[in-house]
Protein backbone atom coordinates (compact mmCIF):
# COMPACT_ATOMS: atom_id res chain seq x y z
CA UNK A 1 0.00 0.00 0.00
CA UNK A 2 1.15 3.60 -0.59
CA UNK A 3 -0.52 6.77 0.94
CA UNK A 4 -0.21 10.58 0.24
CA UNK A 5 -0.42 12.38 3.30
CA UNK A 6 -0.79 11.76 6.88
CA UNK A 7 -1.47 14.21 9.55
CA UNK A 8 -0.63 12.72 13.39
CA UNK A 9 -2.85 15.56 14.69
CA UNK A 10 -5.70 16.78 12.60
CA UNK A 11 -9.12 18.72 13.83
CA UNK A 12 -10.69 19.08 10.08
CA UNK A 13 -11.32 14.80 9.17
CA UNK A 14 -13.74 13.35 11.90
CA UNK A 15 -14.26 14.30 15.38
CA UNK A 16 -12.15 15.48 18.19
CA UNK A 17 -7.86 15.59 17.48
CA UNK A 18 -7.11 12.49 15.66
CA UNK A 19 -4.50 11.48 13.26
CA UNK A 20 -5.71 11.08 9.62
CA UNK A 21 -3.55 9.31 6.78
CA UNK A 22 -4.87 9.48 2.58
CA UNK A 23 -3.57 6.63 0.85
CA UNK A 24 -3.46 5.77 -2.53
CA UNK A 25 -5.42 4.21 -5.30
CA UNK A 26 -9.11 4.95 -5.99
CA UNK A 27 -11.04 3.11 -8.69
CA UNK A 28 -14.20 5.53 -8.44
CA UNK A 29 -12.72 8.59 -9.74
CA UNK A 30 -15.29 10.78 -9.16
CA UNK A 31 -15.73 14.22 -11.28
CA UNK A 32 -15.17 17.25 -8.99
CA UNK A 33 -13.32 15.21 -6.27
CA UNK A 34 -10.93 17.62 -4.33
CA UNK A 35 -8.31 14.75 -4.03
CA UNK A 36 -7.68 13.60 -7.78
CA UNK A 37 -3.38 13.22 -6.92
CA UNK A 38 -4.69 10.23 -4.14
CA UNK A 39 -6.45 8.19 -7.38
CA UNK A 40 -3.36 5.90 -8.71
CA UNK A 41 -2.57 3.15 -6.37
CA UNK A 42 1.22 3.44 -7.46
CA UNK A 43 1.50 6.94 -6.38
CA UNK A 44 2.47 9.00 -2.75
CA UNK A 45 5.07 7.24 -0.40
CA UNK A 46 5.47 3.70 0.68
CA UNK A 47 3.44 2.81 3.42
CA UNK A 48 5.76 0.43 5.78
CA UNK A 49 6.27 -0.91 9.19
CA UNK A 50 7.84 2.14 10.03
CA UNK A 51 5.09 4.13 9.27
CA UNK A 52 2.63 1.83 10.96
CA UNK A 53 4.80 1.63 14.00
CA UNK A 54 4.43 5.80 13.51
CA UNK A 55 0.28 5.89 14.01
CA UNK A 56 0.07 3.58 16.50
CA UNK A 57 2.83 5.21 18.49
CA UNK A 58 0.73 9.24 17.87
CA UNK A 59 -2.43 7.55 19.27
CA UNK A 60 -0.98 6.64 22.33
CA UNK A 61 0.98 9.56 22.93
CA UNK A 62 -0.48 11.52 26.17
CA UNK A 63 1.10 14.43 25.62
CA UNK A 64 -1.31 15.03 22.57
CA UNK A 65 -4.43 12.83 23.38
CA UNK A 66 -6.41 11.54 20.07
CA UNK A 67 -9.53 10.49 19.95
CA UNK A 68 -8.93 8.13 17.19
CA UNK A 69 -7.95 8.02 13.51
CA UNK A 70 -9.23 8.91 10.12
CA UNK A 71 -8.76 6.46 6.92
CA UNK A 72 -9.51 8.55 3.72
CA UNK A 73 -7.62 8.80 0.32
CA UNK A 74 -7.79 7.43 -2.57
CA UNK A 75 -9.83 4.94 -1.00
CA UNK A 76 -8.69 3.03 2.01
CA UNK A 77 -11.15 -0.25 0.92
CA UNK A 78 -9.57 -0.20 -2.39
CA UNK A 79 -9.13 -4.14 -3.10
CA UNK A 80 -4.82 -3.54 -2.89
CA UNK A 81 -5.19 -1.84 0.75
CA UNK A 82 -7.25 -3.75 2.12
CA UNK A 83 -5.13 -6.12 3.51
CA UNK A 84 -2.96 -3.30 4.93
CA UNK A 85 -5.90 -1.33 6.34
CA UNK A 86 -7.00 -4.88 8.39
CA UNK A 87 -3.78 -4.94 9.40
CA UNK A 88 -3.37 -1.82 10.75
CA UNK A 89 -7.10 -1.44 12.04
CA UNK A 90 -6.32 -4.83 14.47
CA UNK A 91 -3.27 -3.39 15.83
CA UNK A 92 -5.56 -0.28 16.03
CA UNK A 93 -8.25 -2.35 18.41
CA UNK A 94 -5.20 -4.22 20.17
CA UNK A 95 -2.56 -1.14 20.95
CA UNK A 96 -4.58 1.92 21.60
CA UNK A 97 -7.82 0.99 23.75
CA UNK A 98 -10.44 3.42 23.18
CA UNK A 99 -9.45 4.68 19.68
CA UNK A 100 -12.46 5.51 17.16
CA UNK A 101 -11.74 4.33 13.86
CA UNK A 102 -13.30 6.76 10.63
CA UNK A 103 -13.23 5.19 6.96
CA UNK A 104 -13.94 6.99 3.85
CA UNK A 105 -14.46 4.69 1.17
CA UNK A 106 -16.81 5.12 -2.40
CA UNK A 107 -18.12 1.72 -1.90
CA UNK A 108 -21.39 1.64 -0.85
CA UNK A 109 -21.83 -0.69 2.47
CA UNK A 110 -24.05 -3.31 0.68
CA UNK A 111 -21.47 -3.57 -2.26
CA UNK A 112 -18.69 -4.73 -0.20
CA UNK A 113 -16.93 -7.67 -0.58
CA UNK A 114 -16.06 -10.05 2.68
CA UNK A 115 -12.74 -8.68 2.51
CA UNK A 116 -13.79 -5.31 2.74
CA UNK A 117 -16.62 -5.98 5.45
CA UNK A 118 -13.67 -7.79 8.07
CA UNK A 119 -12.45 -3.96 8.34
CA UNK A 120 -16.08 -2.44 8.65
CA UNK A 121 -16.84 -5.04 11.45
CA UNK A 122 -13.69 -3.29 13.39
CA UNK A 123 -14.46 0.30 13.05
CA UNK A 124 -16.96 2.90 14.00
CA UNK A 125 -17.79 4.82 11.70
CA UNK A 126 -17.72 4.30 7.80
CA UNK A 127 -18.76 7.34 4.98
CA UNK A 128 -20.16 5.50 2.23
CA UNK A 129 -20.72 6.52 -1.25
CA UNK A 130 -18.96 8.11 -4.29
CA UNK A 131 -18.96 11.72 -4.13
CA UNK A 132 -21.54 13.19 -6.72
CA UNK A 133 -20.44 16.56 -7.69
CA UNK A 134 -24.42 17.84 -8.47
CA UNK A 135 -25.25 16.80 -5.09
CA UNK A 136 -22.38 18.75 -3.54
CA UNK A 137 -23.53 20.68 -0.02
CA UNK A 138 -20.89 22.29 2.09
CA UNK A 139 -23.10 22.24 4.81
CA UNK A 140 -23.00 18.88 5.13
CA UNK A 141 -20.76 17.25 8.06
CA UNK A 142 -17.90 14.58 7.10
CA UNK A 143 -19.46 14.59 3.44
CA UNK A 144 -19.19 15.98 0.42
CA UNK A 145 -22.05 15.22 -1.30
CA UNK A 146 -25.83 14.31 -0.06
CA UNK A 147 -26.31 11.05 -1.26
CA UNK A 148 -22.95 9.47 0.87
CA UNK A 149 -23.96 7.88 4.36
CA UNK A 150 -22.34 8.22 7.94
CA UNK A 151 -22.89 5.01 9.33
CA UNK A 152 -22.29 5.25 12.63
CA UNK A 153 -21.53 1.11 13.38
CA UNK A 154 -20.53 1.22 16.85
């Protein structure tokens, strides 16, 4: 897996100080999406152990207390991250007790595969839904566009 940007403390993607990491490769490629450079799975920067090691270390840092972390991108349930994302969500639910989990994803929740679902069935919250730029509303909160869902799991 490869990712774009990550942000150990962020206030703008999901609730409370979290970190948030974008990673690459998106297969919806939605017009008018404000993160086009995240879309090719062989783009942004490795994403290794050392990396991994990184987030789980920033959500357990007291110094800076997190409420959890954001998955966005490119599209973190993207077939090739998927096994990366499990990965990291476990050591997510096994390292840092407490920590809500956010995913992004186009996928719609009924469309996933079983794959896809073993990393829903771990987090809290998952945005579903390809962003429609005709149904774009600013107003909305952790959207873009009206017809994506918050599904607020557990």
């Amino acid at each position: 897996m490869r990712y774009h940007q990550y942000y150990p403390v962020d206030i703008v993607n999901g609730p409370g100080t979290r970190c948030t990491l974008f990673v690459s490769g998106c297969v919806h490629e939605c017009p008018g999406c404000y993160n086009k450079s995240t879309w090719r799975l062989n783009s942004g920067l490795p994403f290794d152990d050392e990396m991994e090691n990184r987030i789980i270390r920033d959500l357990n840092d007291t110094r800076i207390p997190r409420q959890g972390i954001s998955l966005s991108g490119g599209d973190p349930l993207h077939p090739q991250n998927v096994p990366h994302i499990l990965r990291l969500v476990k050591r997510i639910h096994k390292e840092c007790a407490g920590k809500d989990i956010w995913v992004w994803t186009g996928y719609k929740l009924d469309e996933l595969n079983d794959a896809q679902r073993e990393i829903v069935d771990l987090i809290n919250v998952l945005v579903d839904g390809k962003f429609v730029q005709d149904l774009k509303d600013p107003a909305l909160i952790w959207r873009g566009s009206s017809n994506q869902v918050v599904h607020h799991l557990r």
